[in-house]
N, C-alpha and C. Protein backbone atom coordinates (compact mmCIF):
# COMPACT_ATOMS: atom_id res chain seq x y z
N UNK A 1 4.03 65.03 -23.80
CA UNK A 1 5.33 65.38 -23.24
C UNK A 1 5.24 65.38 -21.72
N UNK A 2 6.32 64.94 -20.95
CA UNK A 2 6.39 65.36 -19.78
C UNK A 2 7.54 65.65 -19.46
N UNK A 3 7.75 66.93 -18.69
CA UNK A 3 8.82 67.64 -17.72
C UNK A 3 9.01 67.09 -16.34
N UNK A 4 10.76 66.54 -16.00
CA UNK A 4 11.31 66.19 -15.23
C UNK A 4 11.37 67.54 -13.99
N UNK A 5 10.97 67.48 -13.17
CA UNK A 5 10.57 69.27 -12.72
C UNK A 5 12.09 69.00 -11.81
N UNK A 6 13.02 68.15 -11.38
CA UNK A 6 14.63 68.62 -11.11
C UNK A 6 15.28 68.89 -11.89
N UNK A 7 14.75 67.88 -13.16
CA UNK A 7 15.96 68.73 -14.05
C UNK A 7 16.07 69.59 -15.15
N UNK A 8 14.80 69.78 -15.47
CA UNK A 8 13.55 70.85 -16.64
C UNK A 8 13.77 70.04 -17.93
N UNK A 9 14.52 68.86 -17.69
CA UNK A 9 14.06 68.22 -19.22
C UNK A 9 12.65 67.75 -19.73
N UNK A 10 12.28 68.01 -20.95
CA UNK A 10 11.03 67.21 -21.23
C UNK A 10 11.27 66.15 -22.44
N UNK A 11 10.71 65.33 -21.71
CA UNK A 11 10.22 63.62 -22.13
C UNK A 11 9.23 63.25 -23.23
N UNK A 12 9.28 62.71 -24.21
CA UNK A 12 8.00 62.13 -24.69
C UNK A 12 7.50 61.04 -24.26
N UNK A 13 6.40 61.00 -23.77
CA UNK A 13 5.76 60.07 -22.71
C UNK A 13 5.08 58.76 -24.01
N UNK A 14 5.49 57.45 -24.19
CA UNK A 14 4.61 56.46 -24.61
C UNK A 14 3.76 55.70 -23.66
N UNK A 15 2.69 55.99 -23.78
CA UNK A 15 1.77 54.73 -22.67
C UNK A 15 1.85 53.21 -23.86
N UNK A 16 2.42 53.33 -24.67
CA UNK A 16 2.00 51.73 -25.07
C UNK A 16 3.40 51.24 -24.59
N UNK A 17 4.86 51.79 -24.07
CA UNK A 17 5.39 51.00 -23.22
C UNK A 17 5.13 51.13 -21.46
N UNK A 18 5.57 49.68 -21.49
CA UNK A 18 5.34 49.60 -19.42
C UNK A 18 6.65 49.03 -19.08
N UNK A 19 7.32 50.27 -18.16
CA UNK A 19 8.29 50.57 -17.59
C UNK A 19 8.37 49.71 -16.22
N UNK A 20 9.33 49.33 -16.02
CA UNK A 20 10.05 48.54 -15.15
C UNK A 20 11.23 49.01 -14.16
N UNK A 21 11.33 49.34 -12.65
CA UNK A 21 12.20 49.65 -12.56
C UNK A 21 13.08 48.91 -11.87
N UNK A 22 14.73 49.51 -12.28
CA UNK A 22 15.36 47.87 -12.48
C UNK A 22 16.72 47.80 -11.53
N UNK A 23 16.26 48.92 -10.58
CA UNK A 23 16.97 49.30 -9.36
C UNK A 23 17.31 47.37 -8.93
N UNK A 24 18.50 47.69 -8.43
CA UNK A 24 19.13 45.97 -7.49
C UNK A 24 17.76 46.08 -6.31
N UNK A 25 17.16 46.47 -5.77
CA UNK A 25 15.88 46.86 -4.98
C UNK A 25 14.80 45.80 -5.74
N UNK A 26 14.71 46.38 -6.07
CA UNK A 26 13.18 46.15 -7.45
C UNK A 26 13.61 44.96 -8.12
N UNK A 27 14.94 44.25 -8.64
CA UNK A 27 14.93 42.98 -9.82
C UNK A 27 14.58 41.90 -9.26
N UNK A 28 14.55 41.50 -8.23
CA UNK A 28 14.32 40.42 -7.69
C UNK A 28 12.83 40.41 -7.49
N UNK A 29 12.00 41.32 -7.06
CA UNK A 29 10.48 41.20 -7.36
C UNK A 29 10.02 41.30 -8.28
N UNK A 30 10.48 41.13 -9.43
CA UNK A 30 10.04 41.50 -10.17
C UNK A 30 10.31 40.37 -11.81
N UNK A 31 10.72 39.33 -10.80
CA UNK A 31 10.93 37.73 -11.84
C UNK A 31 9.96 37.30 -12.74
N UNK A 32 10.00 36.50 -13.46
CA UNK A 32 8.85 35.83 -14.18
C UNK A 32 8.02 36.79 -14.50
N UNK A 33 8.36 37.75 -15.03
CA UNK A 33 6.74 38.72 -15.75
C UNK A 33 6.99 38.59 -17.13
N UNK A 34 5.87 39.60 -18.04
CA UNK A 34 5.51 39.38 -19.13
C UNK A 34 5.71 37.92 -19.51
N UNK A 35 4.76 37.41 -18.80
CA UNK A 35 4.59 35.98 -19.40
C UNK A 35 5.84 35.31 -19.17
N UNK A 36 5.43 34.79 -18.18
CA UNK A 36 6.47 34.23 -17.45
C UNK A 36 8.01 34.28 -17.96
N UNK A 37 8.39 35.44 -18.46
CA UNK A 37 9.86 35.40 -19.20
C UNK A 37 10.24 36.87 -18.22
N UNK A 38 11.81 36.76 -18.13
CA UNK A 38 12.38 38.16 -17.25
C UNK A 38 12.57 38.84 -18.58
N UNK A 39 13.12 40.48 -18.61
CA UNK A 39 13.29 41.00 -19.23
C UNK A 39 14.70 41.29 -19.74
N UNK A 40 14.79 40.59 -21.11
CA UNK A 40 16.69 40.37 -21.22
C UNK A 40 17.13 41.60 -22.20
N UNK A 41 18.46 41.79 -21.34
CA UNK A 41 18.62 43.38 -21.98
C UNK A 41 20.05 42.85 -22.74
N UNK A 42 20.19 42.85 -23.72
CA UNK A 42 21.77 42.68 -24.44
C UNK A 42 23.25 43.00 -23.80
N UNK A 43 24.07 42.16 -23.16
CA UNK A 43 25.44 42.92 -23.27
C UNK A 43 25.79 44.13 -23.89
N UNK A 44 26.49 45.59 -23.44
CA UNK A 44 26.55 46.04 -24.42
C UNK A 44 27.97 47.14 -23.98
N UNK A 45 28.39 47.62 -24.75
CA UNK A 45 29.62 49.16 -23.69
C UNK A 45 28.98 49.78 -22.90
N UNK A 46 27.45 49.95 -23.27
CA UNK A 46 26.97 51.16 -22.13
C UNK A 46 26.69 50.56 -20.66
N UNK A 47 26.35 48.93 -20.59
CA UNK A 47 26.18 47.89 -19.81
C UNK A 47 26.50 47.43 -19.09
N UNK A 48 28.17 47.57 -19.97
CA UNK A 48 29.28 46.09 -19.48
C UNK A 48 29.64 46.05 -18.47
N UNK A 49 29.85 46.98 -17.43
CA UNK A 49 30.50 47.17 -15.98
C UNK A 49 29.33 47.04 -14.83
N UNK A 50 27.86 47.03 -15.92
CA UNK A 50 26.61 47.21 -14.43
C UNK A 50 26.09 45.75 -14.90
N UNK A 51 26.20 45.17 -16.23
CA UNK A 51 25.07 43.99 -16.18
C UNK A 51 25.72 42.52 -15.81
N UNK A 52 24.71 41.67 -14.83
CA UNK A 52 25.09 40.46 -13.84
C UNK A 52 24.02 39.70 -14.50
N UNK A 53 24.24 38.28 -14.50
CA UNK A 53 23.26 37.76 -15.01
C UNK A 53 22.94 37.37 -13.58
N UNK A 54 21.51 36.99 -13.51
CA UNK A 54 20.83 36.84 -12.28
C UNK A 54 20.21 35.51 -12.13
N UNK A 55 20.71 34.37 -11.23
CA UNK A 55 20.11 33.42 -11.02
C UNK A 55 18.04 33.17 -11.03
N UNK A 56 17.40 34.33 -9.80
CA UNK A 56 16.50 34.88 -10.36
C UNK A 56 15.47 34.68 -11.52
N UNK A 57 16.10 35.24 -12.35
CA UNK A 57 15.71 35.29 -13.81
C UNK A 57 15.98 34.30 -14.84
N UNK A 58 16.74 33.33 -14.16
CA UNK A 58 16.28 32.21 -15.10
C UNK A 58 15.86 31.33 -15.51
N UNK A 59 16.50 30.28 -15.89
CA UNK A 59 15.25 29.54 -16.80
C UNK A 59 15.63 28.30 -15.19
N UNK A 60 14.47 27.49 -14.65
CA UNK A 60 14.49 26.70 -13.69
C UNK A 60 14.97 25.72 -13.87
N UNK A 61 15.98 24.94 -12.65
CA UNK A 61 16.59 23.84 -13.12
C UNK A 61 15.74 22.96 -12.06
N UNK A 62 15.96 21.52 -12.56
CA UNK A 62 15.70 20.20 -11.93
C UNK A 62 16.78 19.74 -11.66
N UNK A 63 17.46 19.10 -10.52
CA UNK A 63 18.64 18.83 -10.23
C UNK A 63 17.78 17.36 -9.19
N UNK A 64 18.43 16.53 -9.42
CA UNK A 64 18.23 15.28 -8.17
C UNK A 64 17.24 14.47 -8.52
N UNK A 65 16.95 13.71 -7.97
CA UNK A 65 15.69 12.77 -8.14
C UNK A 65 14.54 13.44 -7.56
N UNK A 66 13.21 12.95 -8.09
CA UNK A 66 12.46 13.80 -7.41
C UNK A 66 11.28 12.62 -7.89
N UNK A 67 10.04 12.43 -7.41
CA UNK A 67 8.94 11.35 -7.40
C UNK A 67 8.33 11.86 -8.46
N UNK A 68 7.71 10.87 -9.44
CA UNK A 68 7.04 11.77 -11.04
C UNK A 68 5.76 10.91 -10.69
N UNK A 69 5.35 12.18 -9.77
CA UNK A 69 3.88 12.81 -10.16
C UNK A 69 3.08 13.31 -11.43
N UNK A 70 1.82 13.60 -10.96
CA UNK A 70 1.18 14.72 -12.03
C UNK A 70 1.84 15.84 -12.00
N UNK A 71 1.57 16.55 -10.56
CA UNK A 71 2.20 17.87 -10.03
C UNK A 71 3.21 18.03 -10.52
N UNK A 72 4.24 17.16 -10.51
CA UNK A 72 5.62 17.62 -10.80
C UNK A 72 6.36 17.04 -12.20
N UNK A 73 5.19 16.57 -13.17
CA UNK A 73 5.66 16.66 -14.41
C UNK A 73 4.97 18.15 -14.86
N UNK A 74 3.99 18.46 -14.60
CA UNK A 74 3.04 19.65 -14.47
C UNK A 74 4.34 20.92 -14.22
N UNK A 75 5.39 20.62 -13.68
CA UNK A 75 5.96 21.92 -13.07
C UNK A 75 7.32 22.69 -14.06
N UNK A 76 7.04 21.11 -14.83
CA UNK A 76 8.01 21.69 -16.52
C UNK A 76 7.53 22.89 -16.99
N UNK A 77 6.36 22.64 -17.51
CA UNK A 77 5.48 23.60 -18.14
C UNK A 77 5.21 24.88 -17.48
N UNK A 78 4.67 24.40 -16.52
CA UNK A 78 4.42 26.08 -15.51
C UNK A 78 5.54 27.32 -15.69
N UNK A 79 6.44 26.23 -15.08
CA UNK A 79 7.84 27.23 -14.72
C UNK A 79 8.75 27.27 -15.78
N UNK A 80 8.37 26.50 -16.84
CA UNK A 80 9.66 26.69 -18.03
C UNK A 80 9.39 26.58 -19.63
N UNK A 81 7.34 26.59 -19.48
CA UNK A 81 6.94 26.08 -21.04
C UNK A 81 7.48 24.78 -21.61
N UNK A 82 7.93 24.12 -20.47
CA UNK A 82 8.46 22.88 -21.95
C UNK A 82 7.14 21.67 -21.75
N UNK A 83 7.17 21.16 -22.69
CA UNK A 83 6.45 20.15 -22.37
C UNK A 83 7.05 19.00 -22.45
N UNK A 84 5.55 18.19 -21.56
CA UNK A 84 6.56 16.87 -20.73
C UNK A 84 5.68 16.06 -21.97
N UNK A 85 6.22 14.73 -22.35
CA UNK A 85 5.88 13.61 -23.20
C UNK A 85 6.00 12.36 -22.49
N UNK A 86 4.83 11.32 -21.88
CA UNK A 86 4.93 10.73 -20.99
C UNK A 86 4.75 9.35 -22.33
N UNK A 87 5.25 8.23 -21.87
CA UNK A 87 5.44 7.13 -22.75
C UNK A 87 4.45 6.58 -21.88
N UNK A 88 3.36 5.79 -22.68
CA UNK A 88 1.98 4.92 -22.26
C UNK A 88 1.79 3.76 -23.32
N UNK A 89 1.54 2.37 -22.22
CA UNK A 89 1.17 1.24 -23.03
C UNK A 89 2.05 0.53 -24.04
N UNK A 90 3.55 0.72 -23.49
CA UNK A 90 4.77 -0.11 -23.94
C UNK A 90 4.69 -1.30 -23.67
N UNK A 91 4.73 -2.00 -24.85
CA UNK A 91 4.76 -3.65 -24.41
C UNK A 91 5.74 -4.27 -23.59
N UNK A 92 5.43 -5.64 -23.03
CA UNK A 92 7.11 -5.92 -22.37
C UNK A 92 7.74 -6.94 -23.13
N UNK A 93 8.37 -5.95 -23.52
CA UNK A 93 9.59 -6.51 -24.15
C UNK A 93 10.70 -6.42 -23.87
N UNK A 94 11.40 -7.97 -23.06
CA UNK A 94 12.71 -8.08 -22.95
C UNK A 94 11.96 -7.94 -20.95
N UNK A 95 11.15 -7.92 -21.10
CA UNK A 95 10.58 -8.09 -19.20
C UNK A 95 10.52 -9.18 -18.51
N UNK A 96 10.97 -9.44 -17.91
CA UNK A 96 11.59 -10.67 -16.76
C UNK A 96 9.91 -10.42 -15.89
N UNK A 97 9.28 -11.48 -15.51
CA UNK A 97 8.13 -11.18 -14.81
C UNK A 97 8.81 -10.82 -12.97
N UNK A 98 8.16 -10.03 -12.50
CA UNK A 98 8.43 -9.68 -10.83
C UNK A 98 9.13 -10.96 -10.26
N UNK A 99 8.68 -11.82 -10.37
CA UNK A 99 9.59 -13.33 -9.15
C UNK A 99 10.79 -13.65 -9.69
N UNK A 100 11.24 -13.54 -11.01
CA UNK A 100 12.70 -13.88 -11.64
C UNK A 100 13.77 -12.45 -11.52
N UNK A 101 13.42 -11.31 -11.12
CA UNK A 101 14.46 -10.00 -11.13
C UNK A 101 13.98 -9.61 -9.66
N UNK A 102 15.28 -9.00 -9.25
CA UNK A 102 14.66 -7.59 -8.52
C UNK A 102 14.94 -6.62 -8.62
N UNK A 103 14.71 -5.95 -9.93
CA UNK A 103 14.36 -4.79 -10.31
C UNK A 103 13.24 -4.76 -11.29
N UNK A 104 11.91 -3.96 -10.94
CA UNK A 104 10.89 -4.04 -11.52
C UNK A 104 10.51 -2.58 -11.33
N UNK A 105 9.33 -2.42 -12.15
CA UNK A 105 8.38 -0.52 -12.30
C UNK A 105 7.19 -1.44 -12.45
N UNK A 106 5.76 -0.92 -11.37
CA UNK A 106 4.73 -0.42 -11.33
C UNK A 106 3.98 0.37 -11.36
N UNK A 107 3.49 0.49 -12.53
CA UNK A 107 2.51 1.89 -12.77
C UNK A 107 1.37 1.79 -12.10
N UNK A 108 0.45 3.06 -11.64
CA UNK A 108 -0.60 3.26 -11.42
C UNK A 108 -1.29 3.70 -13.02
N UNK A 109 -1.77 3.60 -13.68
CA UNK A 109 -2.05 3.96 -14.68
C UNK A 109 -3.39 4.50 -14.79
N UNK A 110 -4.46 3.97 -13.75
CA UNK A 110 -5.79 5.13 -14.06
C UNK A 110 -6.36 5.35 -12.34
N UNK A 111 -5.04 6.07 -11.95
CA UNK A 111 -4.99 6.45 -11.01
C UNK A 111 -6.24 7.37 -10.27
N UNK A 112 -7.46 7.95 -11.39
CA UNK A 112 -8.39 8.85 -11.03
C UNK A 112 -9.59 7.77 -10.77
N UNK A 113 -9.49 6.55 -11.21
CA UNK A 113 -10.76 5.65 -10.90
C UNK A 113 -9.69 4.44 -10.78
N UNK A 114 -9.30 3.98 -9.48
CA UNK A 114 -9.07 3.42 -9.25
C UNK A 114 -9.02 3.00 -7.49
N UNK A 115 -10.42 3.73 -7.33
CA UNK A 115 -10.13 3.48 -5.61
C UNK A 115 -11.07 2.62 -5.07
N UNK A 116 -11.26 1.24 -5.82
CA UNK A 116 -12.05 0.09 -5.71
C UNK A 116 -10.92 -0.91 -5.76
N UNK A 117 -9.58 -0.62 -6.46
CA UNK A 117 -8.99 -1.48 -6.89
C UNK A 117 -8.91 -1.28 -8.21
N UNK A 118 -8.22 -2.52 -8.58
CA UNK A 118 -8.40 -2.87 -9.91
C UNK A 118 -9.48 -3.41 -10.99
N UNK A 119 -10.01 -2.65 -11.58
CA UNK A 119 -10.77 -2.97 -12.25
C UNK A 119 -11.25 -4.87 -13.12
N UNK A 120 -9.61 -4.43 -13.66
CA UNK A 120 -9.89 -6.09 -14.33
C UNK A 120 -9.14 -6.81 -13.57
N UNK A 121 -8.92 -8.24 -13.60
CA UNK A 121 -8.99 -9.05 -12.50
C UNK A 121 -7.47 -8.74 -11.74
N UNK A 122 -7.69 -8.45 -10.49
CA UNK A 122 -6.32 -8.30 -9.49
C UNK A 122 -5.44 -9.34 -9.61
N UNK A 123 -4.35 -9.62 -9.76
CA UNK A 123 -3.56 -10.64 -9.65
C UNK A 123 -3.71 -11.24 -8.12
N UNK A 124 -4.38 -12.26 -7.49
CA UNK A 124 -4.20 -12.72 -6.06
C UNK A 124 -3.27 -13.72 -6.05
N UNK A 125 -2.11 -14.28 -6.75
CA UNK A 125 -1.57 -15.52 -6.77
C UNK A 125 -0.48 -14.96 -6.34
N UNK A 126 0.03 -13.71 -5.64
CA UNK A 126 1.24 -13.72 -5.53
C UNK A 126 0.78 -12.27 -4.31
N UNK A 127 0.42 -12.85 -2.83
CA UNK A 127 0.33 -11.85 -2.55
C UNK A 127 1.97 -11.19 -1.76
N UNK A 128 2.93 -11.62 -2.11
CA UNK A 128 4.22 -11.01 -1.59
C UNK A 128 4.32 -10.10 -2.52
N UNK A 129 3.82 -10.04 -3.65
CA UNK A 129 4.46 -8.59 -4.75
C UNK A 129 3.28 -7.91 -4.14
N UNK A 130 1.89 -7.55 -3.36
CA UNK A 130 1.24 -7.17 -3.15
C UNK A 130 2.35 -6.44 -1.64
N UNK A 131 2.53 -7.35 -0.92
CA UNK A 131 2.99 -6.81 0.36
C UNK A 131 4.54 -6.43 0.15
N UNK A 132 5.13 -6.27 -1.14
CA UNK A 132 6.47 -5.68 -1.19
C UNK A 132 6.22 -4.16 -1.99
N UNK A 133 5.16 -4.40 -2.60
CA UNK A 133 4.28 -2.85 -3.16
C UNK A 133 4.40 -1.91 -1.93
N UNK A 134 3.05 -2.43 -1.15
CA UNK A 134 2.84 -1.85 0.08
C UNK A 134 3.74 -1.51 1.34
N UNK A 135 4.77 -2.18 1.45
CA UNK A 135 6.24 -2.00 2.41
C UNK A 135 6.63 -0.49 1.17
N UNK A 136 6.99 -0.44 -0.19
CA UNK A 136 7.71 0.58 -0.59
C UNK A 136 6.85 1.69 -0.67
N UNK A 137 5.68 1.44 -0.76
CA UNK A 137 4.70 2.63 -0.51
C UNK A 137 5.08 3.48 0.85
N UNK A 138 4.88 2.08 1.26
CA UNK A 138 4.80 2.85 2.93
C UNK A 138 6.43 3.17 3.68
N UNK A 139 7.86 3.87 3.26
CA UNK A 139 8.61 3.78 3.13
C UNK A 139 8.51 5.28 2.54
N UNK A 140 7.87 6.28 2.10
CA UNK A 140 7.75 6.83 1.29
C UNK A 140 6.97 7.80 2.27
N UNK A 141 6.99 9.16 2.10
CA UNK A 141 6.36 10.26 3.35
C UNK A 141 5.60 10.33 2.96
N UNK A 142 4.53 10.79 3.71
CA UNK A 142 3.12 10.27 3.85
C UNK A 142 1.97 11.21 2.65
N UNK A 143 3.10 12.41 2.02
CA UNK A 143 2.22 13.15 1.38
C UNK A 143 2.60 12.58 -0.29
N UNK A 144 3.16 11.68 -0.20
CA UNK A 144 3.77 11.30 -1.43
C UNK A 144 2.95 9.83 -1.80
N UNK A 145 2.50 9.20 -0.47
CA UNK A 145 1.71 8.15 -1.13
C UNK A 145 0.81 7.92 -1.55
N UNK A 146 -0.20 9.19 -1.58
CA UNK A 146 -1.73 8.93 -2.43
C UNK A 146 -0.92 9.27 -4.02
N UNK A 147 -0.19 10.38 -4.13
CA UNK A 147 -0.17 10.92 -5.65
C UNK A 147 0.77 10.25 -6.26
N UNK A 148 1.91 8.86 -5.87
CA UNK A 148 2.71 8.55 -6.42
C UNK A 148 2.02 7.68 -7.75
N UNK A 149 3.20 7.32 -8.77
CA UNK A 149 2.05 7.12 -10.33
C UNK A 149 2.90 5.60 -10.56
N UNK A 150 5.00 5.87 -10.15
CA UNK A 150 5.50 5.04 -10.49
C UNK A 150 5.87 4.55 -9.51
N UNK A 151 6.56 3.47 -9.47
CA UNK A 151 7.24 2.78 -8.21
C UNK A 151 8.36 1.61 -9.05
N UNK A 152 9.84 2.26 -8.70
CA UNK A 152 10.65 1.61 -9.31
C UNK A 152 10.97 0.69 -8.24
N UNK A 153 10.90 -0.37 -7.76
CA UNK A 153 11.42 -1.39 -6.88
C UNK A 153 12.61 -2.04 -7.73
N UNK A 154 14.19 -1.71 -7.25
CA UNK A 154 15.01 -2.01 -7.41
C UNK A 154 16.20 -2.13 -6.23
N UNK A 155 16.53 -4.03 -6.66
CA UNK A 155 17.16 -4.70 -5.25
C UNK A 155 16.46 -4.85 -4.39
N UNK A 156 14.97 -5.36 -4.42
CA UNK A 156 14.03 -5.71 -3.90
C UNK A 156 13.51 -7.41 -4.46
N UNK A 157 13.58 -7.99 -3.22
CA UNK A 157 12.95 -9.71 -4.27
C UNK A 157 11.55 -9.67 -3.57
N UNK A 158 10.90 -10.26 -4.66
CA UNK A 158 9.68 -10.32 -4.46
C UNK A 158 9.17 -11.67 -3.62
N UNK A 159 10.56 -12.61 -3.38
CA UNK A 159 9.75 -13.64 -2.92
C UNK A 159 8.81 -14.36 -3.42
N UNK A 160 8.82 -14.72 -4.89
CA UNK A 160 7.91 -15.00 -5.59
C UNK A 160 8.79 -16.44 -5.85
N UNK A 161 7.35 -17.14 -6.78
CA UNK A 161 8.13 -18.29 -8.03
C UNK A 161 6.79 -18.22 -9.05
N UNK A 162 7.38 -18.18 -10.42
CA UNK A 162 5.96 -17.55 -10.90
C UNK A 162 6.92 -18.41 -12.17
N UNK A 163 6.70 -19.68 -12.47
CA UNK A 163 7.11 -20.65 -14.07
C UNK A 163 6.11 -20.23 -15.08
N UNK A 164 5.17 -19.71 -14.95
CA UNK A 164 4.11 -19.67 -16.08
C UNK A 164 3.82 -18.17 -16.44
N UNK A 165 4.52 -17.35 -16.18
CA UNK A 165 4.36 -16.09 -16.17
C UNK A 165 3.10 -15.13 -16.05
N UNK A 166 2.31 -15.57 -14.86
CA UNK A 166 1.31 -14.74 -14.65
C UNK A 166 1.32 -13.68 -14.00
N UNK A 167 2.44 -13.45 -12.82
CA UNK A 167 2.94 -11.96 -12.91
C UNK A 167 3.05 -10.94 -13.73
N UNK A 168 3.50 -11.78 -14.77
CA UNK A 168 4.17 -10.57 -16.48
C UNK A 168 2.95 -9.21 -16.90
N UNK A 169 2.99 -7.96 -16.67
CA UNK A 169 2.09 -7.63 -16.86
C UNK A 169 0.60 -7.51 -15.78
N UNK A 170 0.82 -7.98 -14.88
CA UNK A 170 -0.22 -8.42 -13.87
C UNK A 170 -0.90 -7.07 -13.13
N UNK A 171 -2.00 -6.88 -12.76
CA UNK A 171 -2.38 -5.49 -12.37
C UNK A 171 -2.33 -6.32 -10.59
N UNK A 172 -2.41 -5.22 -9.70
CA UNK A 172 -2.22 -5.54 -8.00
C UNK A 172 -2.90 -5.11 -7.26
N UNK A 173 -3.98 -4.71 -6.82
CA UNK A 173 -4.59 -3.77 -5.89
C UNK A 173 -4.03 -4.12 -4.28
N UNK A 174 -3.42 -2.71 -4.25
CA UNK A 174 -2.86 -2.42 -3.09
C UNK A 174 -3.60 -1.41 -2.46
N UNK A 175 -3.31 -1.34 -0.60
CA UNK A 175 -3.60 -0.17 0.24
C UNK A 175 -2.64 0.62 0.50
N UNK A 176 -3.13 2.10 0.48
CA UNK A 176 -1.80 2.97 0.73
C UNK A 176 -1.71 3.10 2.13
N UNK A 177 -0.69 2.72 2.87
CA UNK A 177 -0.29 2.54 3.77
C UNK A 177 -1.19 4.04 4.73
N UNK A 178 -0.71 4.94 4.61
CA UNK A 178 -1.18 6.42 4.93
C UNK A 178 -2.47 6.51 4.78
N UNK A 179 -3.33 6.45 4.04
CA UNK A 179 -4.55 6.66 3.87
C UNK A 179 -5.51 5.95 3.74
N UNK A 180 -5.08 4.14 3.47
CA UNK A 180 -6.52 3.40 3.85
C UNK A 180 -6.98 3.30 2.30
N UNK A 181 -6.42 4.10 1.51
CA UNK A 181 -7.27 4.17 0.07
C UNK A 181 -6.91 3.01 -0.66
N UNK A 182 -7.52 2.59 -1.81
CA UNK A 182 -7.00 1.45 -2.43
C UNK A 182 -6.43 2.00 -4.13
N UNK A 183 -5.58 0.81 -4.40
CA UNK A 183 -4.72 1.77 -5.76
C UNK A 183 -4.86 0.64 -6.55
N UNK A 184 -4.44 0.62 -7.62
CA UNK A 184 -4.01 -0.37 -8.48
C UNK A 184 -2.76 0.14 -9.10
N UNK A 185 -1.62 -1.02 -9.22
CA UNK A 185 -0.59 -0.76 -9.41
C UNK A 185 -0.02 -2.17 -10.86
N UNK A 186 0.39 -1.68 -12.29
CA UNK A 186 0.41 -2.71 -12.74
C UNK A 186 1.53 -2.84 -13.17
N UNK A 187 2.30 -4.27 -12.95
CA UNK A 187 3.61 -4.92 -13.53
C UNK A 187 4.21 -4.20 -14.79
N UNK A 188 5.17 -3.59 -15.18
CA UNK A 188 5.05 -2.65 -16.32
C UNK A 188 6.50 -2.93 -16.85
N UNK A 189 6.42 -2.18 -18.64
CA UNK A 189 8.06 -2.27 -18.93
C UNK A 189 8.60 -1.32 -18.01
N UNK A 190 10.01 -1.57 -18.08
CA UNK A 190 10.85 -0.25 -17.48
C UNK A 190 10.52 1.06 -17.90
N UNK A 191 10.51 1.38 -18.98
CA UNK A 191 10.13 2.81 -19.46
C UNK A 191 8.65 3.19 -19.36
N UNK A 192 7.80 2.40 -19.06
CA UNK A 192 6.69 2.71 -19.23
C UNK A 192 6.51 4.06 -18.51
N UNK A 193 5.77 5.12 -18.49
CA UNK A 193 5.44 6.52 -18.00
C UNK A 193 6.50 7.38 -17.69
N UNK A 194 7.93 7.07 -18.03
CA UNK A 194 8.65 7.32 -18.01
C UNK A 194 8.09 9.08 -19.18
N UNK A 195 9.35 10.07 -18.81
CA UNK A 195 8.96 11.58 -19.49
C UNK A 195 10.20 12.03 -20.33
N UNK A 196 9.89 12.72 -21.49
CA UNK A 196 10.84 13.44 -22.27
C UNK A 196 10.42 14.20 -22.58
């Protein structure tokens, strides 16, 4: 038991609950707990005139375009438990090779060993999709060009002529403009790494 010593009431004290206090002071520090969830109290008559729902406390939105990173497919989960489902190794189907469109997606796809280049053979027959890579890289702020994964080049010509389709699919080793590092970047379907 414990006694309120202003007002001589006594309390039965539970230590297996942990109290929160939920003063307009205090709600705002006090976001994302017990596991990353706020603490939701029901509408109710005793409520209805004090309870606000609180931007705060809820669930995080994504609004706008934003560059899909690791980090920031990573930031579903953190901040909202959902998980991200990344699409890998879609064939191209219905893919126009880089010199016939200009709208194309290049993946980085093994972006953690890839700072030799490309492993299997670089495409060298077309170095304008190499130097239209590297213009959109470098176009891009400077903390965004080591970790970027996709690169949608759209309304961009490659300046190419490619009749035999060796673009289609073609891997690129490019330099990131910013850092000197080397990437590999490969010709991809549209959806490829794309997230749900």
């Amino acid at each position: 038991f414990v006694r309120d010593s202003s007002s001589g009431l006594y309390y039965v004290e539970d230590r297996r609950l942990e109290l929160y206090d939920a003063t307009d002071s205090m709600a705002s520090t006090k976001t994302r707990m017990l596991g990353n969830r706020c603490p939701r109290v029901p509408r109710t008559f005793l409520n209805e005139d004090t309870c606000i729902p609180r931007a705060d406390c809820g669930a995080a939105v994504f609004a706008g375009a934003f560059r899909l990173t690791a980090e920031n497919m990573r930031k579903f989960y953190e901040l909202d438990n959902k998980y991200v489902y990344r699409l890998t190794n879609l064939p191209l189907v219905s893919t126009s090779n880089p010199c016939k469109t200009n709208n194309n997606r290049f993946v980085r796809k093994d972006a953690g060993n890839d700072s030799s280049g490309c492993s299997s053979d670089s495409n060298d027959e077309f170095p304008t999709i190499v130097t239209a890579l590297t213009s959109f890289i470098g176009d891009m702020n400077q903390s965004e060009q080591d970790v970027v994964r996709v690169l949608d080049i759209n309304g961009i010509s490659m300046n190419c002529n490619d009749a035999s389709n060796d673009s289609l699919g073609a891997s690129f080793t490019v330099t990131i403009p910013s850092s000197g590092a080397i990437a590999c970047f490969t010709h991809s379907y549209k959806y490829e790494s794309s997230v749900f």
